[in-house]
Protein backbone atom coordinates (compact mmCIF):
# COMPACT_ATOMS: atom_id res chain seq x y z
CA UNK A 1 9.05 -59.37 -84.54
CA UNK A 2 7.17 -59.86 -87.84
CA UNK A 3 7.25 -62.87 -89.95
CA UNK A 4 9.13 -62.32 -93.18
CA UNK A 5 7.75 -64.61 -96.21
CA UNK A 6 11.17 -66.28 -95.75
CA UNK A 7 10.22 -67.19 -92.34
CA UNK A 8 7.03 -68.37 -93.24
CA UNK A 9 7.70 -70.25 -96.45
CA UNK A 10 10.68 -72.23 -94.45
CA UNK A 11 8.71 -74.76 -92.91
CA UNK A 12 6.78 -75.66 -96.10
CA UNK A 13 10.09 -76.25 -98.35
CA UNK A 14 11.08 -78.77 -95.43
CA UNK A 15 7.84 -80.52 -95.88
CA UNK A 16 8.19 -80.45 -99.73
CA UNK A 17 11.84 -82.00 -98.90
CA UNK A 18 10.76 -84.61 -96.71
CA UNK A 19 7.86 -85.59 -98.57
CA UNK A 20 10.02 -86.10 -102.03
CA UNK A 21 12.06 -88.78 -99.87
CA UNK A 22 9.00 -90.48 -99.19
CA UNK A 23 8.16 -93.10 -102.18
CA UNK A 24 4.36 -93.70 -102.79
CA UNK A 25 2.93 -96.88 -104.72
CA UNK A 26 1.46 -96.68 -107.55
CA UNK A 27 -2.64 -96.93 -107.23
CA UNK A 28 -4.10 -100.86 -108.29
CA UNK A 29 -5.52 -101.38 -111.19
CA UNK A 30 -9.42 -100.99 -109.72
CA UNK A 31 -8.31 -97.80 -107.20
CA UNK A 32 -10.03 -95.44 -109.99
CA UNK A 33 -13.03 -97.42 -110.10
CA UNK A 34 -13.92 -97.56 -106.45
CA UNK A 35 -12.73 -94.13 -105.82
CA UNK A 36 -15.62 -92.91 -108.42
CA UNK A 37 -17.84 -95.55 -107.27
CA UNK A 38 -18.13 -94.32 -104.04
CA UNK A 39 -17.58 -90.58 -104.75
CA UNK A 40 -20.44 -91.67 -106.50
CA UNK A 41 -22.50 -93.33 -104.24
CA UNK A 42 -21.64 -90.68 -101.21
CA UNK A 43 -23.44 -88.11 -103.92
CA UNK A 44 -26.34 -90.07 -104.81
CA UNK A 45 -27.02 -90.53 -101.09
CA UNK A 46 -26.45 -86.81 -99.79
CA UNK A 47 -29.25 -86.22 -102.78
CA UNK A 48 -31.53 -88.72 -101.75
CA UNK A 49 -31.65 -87.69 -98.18
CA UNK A 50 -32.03 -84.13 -99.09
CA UNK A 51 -35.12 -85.46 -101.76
CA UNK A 52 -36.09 -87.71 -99.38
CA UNK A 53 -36.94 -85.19 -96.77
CA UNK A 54 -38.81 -82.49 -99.51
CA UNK A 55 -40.38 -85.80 -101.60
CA UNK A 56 -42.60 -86.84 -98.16
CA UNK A 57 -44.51 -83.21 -97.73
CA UNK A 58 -44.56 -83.49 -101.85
CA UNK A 59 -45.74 -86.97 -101.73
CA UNK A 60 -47.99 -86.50 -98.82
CA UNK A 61 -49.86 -83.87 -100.67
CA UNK A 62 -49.64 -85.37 -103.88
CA UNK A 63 -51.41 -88.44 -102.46
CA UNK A 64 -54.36 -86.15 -101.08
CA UNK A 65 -54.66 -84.27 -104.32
CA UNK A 66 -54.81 -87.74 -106.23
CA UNK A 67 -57.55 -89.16 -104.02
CA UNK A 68 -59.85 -88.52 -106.98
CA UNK A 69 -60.34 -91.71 -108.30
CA UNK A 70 -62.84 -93.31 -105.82
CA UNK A 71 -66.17 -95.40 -106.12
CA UNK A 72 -65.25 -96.92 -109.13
CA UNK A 73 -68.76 -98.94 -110.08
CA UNK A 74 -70.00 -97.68 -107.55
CA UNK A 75 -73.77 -95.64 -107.92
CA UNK A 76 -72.14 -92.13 -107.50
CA UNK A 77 -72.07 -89.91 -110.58
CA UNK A 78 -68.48 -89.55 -112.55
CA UNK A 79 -67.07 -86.96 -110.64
CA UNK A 80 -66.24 -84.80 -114.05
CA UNK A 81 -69.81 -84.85 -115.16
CA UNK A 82 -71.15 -83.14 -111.53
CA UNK A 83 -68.92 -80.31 -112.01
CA UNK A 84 -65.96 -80.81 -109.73
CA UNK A 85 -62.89 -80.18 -110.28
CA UNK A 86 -59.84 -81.88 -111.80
CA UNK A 87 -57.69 -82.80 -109.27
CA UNK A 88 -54.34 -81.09 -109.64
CA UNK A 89 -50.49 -82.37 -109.07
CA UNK A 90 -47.20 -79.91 -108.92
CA UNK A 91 -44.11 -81.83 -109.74
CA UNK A 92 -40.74 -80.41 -110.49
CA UNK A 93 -38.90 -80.46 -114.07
CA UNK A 94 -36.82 -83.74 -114.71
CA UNK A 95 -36.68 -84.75 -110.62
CA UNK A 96 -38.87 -87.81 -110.10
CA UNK A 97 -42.08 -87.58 -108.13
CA UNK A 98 -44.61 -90.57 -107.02
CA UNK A 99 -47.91 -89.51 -107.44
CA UNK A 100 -50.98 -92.11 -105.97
CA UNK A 101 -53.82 -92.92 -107.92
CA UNK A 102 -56.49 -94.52 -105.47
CA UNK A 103 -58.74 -96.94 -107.01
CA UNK A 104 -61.57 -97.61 -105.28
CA UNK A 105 -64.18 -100.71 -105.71
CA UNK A 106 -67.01 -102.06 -104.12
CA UNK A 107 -66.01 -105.67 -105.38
CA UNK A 108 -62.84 -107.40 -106.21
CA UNK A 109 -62.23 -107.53 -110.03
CA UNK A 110 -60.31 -109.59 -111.62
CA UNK A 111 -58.72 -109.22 -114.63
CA UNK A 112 -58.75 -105.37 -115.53
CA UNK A 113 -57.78 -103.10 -117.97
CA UNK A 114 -55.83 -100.00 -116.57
CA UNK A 115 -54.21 -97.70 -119.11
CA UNK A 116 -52.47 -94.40 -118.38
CA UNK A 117 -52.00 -92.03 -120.95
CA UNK A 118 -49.45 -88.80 -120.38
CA UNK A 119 -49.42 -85.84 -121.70
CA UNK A 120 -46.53 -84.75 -123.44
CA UNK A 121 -43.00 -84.44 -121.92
CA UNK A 122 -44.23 -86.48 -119.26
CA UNK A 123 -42.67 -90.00 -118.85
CA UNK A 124 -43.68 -92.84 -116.57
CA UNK A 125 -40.27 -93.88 -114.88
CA UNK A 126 -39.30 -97.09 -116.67
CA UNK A 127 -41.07 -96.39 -119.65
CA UNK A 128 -39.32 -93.37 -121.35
CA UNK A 129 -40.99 -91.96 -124.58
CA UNK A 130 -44.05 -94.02 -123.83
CA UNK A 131 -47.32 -91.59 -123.97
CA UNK A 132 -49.90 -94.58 -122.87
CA UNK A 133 -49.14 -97.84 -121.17
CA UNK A 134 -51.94 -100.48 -120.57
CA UNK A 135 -51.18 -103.46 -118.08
CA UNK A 136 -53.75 -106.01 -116.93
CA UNK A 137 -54.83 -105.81 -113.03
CA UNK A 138 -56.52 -107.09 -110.36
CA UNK A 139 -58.08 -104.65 -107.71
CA UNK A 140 -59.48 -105.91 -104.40
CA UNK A 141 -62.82 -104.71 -102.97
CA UNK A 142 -62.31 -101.75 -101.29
CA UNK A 143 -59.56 -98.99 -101.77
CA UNK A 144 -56.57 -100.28 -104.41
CA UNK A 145 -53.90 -97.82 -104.60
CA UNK A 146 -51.17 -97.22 -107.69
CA UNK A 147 -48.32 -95.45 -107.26
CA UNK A 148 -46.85 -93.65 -110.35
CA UNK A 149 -43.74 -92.22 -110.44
CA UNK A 150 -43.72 -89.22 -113.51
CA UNK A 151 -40.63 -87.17 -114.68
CA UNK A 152 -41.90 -83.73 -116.15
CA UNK A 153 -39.39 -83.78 -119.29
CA UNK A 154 -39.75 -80.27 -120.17
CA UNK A 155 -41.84 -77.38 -118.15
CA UNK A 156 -45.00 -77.96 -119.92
CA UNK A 157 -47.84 -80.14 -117.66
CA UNK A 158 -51.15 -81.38 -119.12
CA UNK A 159 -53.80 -83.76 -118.13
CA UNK A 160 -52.84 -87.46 -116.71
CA UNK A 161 -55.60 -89.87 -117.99
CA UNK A 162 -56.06 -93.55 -116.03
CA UNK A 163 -59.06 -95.78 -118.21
CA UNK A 164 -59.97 -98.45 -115.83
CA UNK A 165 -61.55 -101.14 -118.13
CA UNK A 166 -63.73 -104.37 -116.40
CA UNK A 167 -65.50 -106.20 -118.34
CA UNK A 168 -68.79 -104.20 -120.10
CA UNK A 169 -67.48 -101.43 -117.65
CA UNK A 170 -65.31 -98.01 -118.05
CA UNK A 171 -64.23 -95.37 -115.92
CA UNK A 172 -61.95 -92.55 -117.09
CA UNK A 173 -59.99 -90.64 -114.49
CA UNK A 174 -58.04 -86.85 -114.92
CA UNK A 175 -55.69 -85.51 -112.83
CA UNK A 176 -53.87 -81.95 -113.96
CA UNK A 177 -50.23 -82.18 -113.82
CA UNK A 178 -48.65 -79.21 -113.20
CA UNK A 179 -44.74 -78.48 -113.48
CA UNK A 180 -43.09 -76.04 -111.29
């Protein structure tokens, strides 16, 4: 015996009867709120699990590409002027990325000048529209790492700059950053 859409649609009219007896109250006056909050917050944390999982082999590699900027007064030659070349950094369009500059110094230093100048369309999280930012440091003898966390604005890269200033003493640091 087949089901006839009479058969079939019977049970759901009862539950459409039953269900208009049934008196709900009316939401409070913050049920909206939370509801989005945590619709919210349930999104935002699906995304950062998914990121967080594809950001460590990113940042992982990202921090081995960046490990350019080493022996910083020390006697070896600037790395551009002996030829080799400028490290390089992938990062995706408007998804942030933490890239790690490595500072390294055979002395502790107080009192430092580091400025970072980005090319254009990228931003420093924090500092949106900025194209340099200069903060005073202090690096510790030995390795003194910085991490920098860039949002590629539109899907043109350039060349990251990082001036580390001490005293009579410069060093200028590139890094390529590339947007894909």
């Amino acid at each position: 015996m087949a089901n006839t859409p009479e058969k079939t649609m019977a049970p759901d009219r009862e539950l459409t009867a039953l269900l208009r007896d049934y008196s709900v109250p009316e939401p409070d006056s913050g049920f909206y709120d939370r509801a989005l909050a945590r619709a919210l917050h349930f999104g935002t944390r699906r995304q950062r699990k998914r990121w967080l999982a594809a950001g460590f082999g990113s940042a992982v590699a990202a921090g081995l590409a960046i490990w350019f900027v080493a022996g910083f007064f020390l006697a070896n030659p600037d790395p551009q002027q002996a030829g080799t070349p400028i490290p390089a950094v992938t990062i995706a369009l408007e998804e942030p990325h933490t890239v790690n500059l490595v500072f390294t110094s055979a002395t502790a230093l107080n009192a430092a000048m580091l400025t970072v100048s980005l090319p254009p369309d990228i931003e420093l999280a924090g500092f949106p529209g900025q194209r340099e930012i200069t903060w005073e440091t202090s690096l510790d003898a030995g390795k003194n790492m910085l991490p920098l966390t860039l949002v590629a604005v539109t899907p043109t890269g350039g060349e990251l700059l990082a001036r580390l200033r001490h005293d009579d003493r410069s060093r200028t640091f590139r890094v390529r950053v590339d947007i894909g």
